[in-house]
PDB file of N, CA and C in Angstrom:
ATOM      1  N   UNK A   1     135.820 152.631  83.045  1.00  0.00           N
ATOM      2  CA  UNK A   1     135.649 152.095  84.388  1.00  0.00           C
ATOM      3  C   UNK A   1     134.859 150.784  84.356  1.00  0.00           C
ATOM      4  N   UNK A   2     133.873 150.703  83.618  1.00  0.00           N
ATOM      5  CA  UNK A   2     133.049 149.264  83.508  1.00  0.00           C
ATOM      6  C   UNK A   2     133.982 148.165  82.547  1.00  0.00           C
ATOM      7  N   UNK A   3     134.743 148.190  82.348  1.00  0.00           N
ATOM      8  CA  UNK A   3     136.028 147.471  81.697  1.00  0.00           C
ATOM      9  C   UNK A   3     136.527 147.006  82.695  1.00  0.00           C
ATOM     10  N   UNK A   4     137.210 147.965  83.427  1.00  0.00           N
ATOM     11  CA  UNK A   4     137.844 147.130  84.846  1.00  0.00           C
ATOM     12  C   UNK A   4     136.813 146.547  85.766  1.00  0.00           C
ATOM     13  N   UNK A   5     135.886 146.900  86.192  1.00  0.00           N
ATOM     14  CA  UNK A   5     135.194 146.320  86.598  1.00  0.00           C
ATOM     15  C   UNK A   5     134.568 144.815  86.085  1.00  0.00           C
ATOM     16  N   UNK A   6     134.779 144.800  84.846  1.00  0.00           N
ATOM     17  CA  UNK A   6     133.964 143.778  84.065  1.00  0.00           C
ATOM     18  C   UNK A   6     135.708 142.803  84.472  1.00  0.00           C
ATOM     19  N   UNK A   7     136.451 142.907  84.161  1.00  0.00           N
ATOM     20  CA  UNK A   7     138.050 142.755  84.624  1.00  0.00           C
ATOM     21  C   UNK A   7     138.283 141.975  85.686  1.00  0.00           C
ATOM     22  N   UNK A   8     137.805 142.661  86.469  1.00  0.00           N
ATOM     23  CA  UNK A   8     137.549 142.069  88.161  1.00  0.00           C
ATOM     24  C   UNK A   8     136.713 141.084  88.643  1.00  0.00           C
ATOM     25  N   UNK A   9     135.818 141.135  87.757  1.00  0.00           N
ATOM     26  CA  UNK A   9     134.553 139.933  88.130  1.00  0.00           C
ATOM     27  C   UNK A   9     135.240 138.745  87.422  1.00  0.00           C
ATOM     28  N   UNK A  10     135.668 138.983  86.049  1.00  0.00           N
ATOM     29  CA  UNK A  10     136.122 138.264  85.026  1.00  0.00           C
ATOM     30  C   UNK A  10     136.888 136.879  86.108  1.00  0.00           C
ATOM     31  N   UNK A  11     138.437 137.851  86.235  1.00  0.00           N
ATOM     32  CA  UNK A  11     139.696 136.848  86.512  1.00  0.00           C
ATOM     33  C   UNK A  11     140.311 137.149  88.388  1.00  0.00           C
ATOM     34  N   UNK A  12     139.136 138.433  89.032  1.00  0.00           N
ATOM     35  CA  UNK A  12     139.141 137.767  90.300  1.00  0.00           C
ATOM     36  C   UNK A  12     139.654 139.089  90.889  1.00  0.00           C
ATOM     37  N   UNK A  13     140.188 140.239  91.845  1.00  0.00           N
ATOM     38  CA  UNK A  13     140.506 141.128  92.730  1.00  0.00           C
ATOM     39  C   UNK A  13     141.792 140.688  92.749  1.00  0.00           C
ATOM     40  N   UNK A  14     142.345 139.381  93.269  1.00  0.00           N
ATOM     41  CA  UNK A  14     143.681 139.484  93.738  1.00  0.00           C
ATOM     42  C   UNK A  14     144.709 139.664  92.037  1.00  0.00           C
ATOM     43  N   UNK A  15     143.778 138.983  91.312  1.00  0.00           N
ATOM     44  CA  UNK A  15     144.721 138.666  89.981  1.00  0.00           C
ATOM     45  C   UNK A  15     145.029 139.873  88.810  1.00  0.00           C
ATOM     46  N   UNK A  16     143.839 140.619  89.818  1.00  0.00           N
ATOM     47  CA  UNK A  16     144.105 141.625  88.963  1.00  0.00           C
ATOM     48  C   UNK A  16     144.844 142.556  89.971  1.00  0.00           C
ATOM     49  N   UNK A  17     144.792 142.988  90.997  1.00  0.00           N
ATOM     50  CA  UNK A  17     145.273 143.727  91.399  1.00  0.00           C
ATOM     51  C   UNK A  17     147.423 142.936  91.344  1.00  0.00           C
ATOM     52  N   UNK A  18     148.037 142.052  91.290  1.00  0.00           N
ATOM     53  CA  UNK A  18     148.915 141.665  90.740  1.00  0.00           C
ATOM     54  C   UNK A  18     149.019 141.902  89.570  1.00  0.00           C
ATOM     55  N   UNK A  19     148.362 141.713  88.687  1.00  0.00           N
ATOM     56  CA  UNK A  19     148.614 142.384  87.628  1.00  0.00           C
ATOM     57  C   UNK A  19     148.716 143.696  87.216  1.00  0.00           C
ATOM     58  N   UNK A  20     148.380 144.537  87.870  1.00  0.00           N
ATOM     59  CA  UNK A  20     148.095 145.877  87.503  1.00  0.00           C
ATOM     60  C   UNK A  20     149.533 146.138  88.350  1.00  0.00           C
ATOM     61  N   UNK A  21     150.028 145.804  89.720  1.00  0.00           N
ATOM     62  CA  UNK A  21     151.265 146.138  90.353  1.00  0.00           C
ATOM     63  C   UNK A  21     152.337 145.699  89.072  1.00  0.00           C
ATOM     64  N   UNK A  22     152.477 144.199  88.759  1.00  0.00           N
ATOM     65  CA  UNK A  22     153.590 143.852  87.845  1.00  0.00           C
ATOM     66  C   UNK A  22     153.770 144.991  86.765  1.00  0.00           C
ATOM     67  N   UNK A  23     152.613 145.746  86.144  1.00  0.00           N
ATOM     68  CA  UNK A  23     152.864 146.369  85.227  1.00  0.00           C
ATOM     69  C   UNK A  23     153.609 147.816  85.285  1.00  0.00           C
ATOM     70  N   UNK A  24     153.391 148.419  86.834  1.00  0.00           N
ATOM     71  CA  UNK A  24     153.170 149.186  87.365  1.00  0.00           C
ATOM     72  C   UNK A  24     154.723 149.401  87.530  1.00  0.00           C
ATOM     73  N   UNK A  25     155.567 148.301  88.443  1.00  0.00           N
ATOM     74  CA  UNK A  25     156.743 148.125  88.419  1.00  0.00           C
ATOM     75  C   UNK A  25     157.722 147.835  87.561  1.00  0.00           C
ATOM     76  N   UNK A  26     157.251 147.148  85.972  1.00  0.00           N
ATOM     77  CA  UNK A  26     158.191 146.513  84.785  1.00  0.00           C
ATOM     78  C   UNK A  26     159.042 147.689  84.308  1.00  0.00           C
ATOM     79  N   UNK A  27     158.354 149.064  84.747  1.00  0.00           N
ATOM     80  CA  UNK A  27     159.987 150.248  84.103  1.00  0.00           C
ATOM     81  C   UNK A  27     161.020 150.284  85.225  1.00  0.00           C
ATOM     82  N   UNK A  28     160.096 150.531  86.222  1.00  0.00           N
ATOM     83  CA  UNK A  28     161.557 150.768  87.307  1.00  0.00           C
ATOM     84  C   UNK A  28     162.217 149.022  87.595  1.00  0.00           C
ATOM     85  N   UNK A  29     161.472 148.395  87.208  1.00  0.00           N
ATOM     86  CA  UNK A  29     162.446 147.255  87.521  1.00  0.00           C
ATOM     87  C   UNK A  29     163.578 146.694  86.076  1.00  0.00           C
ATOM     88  N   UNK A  30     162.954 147.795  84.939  1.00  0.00           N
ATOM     89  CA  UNK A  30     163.866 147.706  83.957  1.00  0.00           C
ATOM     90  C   UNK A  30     164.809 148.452  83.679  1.00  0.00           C
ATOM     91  N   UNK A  31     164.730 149.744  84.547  1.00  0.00           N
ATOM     92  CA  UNK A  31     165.691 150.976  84.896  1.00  0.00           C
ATOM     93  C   UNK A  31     166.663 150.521  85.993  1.00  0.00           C
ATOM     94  N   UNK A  32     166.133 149.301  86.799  1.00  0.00           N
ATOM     95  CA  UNK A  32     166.916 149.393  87.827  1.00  0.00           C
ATOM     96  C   UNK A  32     168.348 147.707  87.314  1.00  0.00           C
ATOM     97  N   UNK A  33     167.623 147.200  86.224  1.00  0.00           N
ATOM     98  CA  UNK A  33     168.548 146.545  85.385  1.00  0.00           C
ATOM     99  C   UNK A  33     170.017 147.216  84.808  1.00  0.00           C
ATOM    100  N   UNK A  34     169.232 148.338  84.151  1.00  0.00           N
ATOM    101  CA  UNK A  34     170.187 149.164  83.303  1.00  0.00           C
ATOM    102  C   UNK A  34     171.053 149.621  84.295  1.00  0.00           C
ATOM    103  N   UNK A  35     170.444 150.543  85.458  1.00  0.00           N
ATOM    104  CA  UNK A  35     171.462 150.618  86.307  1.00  0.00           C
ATOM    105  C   UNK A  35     172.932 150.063  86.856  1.00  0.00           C
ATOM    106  N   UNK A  36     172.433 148.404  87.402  1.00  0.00           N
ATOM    107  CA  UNK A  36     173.107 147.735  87.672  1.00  0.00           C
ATOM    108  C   UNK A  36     174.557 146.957  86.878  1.00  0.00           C
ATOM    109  N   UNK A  37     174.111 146.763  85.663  1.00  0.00           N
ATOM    110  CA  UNK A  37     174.797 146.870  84.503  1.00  0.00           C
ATOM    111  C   UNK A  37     175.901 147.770  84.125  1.00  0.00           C
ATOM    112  N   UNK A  38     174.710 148.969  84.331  1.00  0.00           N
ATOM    113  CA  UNK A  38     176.302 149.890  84.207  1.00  0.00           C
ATOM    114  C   UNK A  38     177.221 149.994  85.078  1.00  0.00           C
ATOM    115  N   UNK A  39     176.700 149.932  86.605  1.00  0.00           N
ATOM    116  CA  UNK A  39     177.745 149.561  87.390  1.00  0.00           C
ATOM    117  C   UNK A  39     178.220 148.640  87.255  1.00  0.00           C
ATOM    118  N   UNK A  40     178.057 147.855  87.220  1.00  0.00           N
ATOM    119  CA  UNK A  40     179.451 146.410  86.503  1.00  0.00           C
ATOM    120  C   UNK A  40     180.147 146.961  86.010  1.00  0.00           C
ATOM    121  N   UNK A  41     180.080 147.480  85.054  1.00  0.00           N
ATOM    122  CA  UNK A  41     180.930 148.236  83.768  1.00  0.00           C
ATOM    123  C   UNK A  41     182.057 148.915  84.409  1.00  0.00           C
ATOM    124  N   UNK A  42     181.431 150.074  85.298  1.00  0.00           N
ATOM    125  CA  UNK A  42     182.693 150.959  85.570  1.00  0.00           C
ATOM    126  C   UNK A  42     183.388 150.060  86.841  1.00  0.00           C
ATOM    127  N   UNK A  43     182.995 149.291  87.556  1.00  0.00           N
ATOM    128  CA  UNK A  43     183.838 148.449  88.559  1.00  0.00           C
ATOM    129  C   UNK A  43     184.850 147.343  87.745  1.00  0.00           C
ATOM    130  N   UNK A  44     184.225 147.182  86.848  1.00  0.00           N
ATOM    131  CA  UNK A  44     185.382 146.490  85.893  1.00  0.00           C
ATOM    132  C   UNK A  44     186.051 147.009  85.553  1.00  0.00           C
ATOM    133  N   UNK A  45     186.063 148.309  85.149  1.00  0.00           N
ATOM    134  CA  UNK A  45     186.630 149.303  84.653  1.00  0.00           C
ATOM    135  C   UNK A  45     187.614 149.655  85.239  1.00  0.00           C
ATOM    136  N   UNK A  46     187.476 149.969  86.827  1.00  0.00           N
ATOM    137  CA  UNK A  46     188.213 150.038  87.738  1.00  0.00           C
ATOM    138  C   UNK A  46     189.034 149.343  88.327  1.00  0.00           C
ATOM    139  N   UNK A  47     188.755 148.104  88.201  1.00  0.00           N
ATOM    140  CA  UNK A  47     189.484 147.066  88.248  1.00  0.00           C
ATOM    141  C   UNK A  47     190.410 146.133  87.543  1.00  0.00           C
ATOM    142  N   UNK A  48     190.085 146.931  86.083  1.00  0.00           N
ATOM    143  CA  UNK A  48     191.353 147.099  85.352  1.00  0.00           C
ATOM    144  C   UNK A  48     190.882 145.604  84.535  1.00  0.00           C
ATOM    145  N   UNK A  49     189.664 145.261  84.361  1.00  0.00           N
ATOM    146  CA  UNK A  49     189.354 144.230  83.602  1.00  0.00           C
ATOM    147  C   UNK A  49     188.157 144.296  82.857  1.00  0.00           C
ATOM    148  N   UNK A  50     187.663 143.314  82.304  1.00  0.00           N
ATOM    149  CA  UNK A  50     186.759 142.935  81.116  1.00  0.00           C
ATOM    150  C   UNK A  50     185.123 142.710  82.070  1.00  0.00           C
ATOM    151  N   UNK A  51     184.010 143.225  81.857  1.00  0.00           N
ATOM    152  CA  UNK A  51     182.604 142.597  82.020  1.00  0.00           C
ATOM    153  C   UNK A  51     182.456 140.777  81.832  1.00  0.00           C
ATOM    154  N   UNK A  52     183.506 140.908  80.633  1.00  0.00           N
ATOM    155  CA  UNK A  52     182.897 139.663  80.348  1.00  0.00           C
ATOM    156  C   UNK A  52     184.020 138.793  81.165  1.00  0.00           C
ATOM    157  N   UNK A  53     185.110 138.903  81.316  1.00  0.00           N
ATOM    158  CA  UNK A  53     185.893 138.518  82.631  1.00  0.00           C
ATOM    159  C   UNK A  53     185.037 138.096  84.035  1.00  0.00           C
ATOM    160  N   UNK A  54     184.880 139.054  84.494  1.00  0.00           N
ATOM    161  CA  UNK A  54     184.031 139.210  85.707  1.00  0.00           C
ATOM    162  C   UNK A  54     182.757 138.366  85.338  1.00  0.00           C
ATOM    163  N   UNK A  55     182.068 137.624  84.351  1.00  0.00           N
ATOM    164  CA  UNK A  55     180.798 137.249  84.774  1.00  0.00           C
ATOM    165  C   UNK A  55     181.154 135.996  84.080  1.00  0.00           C
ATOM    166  N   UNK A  56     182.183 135.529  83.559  1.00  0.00           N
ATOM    167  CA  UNK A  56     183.101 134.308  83.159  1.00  0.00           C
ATOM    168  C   UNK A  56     183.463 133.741  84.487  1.00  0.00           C
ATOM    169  N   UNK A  57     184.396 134.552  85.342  1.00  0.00           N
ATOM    170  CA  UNK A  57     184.659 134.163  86.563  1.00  0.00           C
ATOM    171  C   UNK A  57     183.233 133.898  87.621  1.00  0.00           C
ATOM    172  N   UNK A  58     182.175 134.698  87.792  1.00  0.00           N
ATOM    173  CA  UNK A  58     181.788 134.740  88.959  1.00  0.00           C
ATOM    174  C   UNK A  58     180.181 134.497  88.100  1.00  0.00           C
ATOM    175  N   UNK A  59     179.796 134.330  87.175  1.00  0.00           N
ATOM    176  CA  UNK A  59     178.533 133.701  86.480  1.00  0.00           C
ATOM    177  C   UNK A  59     177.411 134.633  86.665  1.00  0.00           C
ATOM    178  N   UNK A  60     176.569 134.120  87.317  1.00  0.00           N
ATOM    179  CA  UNK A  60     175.291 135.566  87.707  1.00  0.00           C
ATOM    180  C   UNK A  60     175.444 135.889  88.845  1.00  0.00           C
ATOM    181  N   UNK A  61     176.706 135.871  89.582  1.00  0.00           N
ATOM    182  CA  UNK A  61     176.501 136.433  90.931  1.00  0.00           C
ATOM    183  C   UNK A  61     176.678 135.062  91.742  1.00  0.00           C
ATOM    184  N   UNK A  62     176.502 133.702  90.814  1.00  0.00           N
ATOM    185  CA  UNK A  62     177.285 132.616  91.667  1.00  0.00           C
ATOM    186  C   UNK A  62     178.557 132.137  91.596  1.00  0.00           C
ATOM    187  N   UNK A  63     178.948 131.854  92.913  1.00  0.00           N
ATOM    188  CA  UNK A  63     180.548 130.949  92.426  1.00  0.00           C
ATOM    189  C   UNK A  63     180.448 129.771  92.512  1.00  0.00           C
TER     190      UNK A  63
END
């Protein structure tokens, strides 16, 4: 506890409390990658074409 505290005085309340959220969120926002991904997959799938088709044509989601 005197670590974080020493933490807080250090680099400030807001910077840490951002930091401690970013870390907090980096699985589910890396689960929610994988997710998405795989749905590509089977909509391509379904659509009777290639991943790499679909992101050839349409890039990251821009046209």
């Amino acid at each position: 506890m005197q670590e974080i505290a020493e933490l807080i005085q250090r680099v400030g309340f807001p910077v840490f409390v951002a930091t401690y959220v970013l870390m907090r969120l980096e699985p589910a926002i890396h689960n929610l990658n994988k997710s998405v991904r795989l749905l590509m997959i089977l909509v391509a799938r379904q659509q009777g074409t290639t991943v790499e088709e679909i992101e050839r044509q349409f890039g990251n989601g821009k046209r």
